[in-house]
N, C-alpha and C. Protein backbone atom coordinates (compact mmCIF):
# COMPACT_ATOMS: atom_id res chain seq x y z
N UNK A 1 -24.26 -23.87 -103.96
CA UNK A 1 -24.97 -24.23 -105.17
C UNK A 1 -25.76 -25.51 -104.99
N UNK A 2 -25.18 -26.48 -104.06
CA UNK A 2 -26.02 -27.68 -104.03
C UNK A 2 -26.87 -27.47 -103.57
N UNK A 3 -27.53 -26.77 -102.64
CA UNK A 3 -28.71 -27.07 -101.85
C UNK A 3 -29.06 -25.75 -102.09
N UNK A 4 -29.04 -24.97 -103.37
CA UNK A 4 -29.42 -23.63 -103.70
C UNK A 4 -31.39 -24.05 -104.11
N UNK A 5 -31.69 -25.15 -104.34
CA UNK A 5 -33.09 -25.20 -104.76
C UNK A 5 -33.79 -25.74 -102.52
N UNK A 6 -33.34 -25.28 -102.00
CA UNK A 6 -33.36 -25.93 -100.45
C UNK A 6 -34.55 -24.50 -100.07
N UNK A 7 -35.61 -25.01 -99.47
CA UNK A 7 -36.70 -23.77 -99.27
C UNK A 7 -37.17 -24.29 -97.43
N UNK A 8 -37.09 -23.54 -96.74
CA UNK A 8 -37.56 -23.59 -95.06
C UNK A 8 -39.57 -23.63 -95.43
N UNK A 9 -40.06 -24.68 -94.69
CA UNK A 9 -41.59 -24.63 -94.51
C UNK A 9 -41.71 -24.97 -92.66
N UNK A 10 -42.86 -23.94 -93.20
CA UNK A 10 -43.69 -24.12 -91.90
C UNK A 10 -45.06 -25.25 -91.99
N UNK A 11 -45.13 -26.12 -90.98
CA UNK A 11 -46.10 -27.21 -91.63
C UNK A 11 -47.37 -26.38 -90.79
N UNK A 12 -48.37 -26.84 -91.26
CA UNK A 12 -49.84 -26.55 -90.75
C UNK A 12 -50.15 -27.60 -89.49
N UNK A 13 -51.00 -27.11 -88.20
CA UNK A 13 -51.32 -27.75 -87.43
C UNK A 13 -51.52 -29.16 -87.45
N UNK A 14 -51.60 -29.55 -88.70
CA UNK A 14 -51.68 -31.50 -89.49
C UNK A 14 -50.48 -32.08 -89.57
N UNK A 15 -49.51 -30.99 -89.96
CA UNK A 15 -48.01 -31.07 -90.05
C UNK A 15 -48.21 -31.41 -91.70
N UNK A 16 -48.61 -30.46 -91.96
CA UNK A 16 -48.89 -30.80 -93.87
C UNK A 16 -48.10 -29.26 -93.42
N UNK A 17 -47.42 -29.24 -95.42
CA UNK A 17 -47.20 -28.17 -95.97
C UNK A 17 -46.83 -28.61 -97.42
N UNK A 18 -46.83 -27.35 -97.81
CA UNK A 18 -47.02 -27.30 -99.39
C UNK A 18 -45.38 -26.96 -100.27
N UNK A 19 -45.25 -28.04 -101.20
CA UNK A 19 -44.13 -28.22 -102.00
C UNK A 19 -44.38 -26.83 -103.13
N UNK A 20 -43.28 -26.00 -103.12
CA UNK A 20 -43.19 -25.06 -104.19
C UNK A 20 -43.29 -25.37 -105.46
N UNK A 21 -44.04 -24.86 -106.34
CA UNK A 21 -44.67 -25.12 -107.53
C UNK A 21 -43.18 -25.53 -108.55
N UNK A 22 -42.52 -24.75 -108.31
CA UNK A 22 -40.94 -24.66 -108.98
C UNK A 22 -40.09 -26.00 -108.41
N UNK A 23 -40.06 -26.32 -107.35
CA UNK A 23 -39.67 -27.38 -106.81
C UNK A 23 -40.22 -28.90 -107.41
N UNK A 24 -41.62 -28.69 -107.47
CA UNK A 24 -42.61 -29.91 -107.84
C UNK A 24 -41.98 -30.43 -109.49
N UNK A 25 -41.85 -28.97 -110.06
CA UNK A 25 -41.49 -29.06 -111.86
C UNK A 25 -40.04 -30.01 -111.44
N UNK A 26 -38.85 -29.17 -110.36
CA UNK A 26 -37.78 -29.18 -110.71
C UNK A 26 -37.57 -31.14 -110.50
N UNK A 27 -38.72 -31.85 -109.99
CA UNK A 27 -38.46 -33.12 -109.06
C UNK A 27 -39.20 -34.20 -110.28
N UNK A 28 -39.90 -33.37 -110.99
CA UNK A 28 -40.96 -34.34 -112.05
C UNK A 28 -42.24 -34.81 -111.21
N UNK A 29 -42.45 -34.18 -110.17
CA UNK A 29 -43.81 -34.86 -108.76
C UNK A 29 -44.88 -34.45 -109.57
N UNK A 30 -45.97 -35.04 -110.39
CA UNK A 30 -46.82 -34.78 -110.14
C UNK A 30 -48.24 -35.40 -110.08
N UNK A 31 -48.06 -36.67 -108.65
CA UNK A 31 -48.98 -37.16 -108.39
C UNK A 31 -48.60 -37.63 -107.00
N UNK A 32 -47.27 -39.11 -107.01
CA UNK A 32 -47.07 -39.34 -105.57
C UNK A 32 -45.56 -39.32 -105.77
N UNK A 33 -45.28 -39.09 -104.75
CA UNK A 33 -43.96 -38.91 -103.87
C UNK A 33 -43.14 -39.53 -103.01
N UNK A 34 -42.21 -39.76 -102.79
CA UNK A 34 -41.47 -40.62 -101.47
C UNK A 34 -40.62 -39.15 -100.75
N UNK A 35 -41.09 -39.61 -99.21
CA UNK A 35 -39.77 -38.86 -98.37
C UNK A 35 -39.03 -39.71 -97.63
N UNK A 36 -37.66 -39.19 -97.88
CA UNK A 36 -36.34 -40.11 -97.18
C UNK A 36 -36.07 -39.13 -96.48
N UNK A 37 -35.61 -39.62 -95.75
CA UNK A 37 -34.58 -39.16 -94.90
C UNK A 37 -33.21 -38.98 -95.06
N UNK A 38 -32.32 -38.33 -94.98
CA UNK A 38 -31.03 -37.98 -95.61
C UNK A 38 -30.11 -37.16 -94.37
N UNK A 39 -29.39 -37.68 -93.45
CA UNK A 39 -28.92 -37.10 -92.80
C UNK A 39 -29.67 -36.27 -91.36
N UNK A 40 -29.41 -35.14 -92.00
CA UNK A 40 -30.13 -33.80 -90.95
C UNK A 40 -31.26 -33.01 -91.71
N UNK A 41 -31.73 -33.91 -92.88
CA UNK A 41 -33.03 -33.17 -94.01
C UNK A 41 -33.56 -34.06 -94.27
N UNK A 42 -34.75 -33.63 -95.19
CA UNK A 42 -35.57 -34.78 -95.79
C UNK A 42 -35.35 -34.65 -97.36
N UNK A 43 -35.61 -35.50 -98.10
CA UNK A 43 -35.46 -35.39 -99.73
C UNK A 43 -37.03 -35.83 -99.98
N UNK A 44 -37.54 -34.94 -101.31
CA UNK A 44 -39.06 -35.00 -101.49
C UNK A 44 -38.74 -35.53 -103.39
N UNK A 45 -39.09 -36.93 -103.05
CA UNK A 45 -38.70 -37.54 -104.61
C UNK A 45 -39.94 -37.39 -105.39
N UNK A 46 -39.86 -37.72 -106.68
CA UNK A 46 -41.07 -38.48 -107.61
C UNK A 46 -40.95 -39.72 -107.27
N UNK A 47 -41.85 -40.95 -107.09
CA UNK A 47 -41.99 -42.27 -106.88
C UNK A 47 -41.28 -42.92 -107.92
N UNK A 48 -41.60 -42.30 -108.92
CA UNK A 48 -40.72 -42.87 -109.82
C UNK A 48 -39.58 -43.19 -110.61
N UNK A 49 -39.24 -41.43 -109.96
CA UNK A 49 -38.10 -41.44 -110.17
C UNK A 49 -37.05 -41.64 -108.95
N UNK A 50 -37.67 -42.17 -107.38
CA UNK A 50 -37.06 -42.78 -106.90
C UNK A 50 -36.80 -44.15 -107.28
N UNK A 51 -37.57 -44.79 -107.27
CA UNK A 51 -37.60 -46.30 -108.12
C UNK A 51 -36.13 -46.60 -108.84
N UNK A 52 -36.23 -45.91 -109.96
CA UNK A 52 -35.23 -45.88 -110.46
C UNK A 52 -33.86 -45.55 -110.41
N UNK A 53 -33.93 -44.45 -109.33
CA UNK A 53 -32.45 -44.24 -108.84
C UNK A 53 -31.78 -45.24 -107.98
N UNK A 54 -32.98 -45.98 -107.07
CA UNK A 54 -32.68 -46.98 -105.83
C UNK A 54 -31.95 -47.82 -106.82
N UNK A 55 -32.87 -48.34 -107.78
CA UNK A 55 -32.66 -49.76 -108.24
C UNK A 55 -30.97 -49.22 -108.98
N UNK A 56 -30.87 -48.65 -110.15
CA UNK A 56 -29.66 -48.04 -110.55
C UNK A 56 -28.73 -48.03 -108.98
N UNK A 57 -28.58 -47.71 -107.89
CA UNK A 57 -27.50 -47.36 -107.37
C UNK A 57 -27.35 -48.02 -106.41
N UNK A 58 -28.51 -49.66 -106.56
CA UNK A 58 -28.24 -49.93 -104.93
C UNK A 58 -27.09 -50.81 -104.72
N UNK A 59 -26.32 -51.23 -106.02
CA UNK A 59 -24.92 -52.23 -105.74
C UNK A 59 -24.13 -50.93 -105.25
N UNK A 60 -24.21 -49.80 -105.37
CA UNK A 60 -23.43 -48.69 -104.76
C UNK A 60 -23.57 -48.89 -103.23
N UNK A 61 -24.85 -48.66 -102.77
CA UNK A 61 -24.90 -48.64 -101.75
C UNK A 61 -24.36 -49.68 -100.88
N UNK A 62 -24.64 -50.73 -101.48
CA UNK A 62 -24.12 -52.35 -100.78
C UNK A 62 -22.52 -51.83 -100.47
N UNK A 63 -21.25 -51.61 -101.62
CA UNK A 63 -20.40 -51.57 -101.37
C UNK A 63 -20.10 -49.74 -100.42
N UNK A 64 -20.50 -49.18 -100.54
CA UNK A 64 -20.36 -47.99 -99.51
C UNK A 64 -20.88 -48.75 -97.97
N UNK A 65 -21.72 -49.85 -97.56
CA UNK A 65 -21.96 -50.13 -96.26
C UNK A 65 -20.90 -50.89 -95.94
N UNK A 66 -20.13 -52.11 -96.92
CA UNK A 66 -19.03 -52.88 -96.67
C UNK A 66 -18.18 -51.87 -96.29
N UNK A 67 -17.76 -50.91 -96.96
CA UNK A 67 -16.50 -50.49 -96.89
C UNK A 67 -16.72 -49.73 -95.33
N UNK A 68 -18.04 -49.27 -95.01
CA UNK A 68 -17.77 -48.36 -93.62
C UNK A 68 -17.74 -49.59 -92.89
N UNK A 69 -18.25 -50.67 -92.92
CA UNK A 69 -18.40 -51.65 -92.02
C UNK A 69 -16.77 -52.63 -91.70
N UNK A 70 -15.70 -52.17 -93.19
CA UNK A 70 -14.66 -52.65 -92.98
C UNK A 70 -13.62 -51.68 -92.17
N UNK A 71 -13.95 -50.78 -91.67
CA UNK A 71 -12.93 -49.82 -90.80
C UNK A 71 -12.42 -50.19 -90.07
């Protein structure tokens, strides 16, 4: 179920390819974008609504790096 909205592209000789219309709705994209990196995938955000998740979760992140860094 998690990665049930997850679609395989083939990029064009530019290494462009095109975000599914359903995908674009499901993300709120519709102008610019951020791609992260996430493991072994990429994540295709709204700018803005990355913004806001970073800022919201980044004392998360701080303590998730302490704690791997305290092993």
């Amino acid at each position: 179920m998690f990665f049930s909205g997850a679609v395989d592209v083939v990029p064009d000789k530019q290494g462009r390819f095109i975000v599914p219309p359903y995908l674009k709705d499901y993300a709120h994209i519709k102008r610019e974008a951020i791609v992260i990196g996430v493991s072994n995938r990429i994540e295709i955000w709204d700018s803005k609504g990355w913004e806001a998740f970073y800022t919201n979760s980044s004392e998360s992140f701080e303590q998730t790096a302490e704690n791997l860094l305290n092993l």
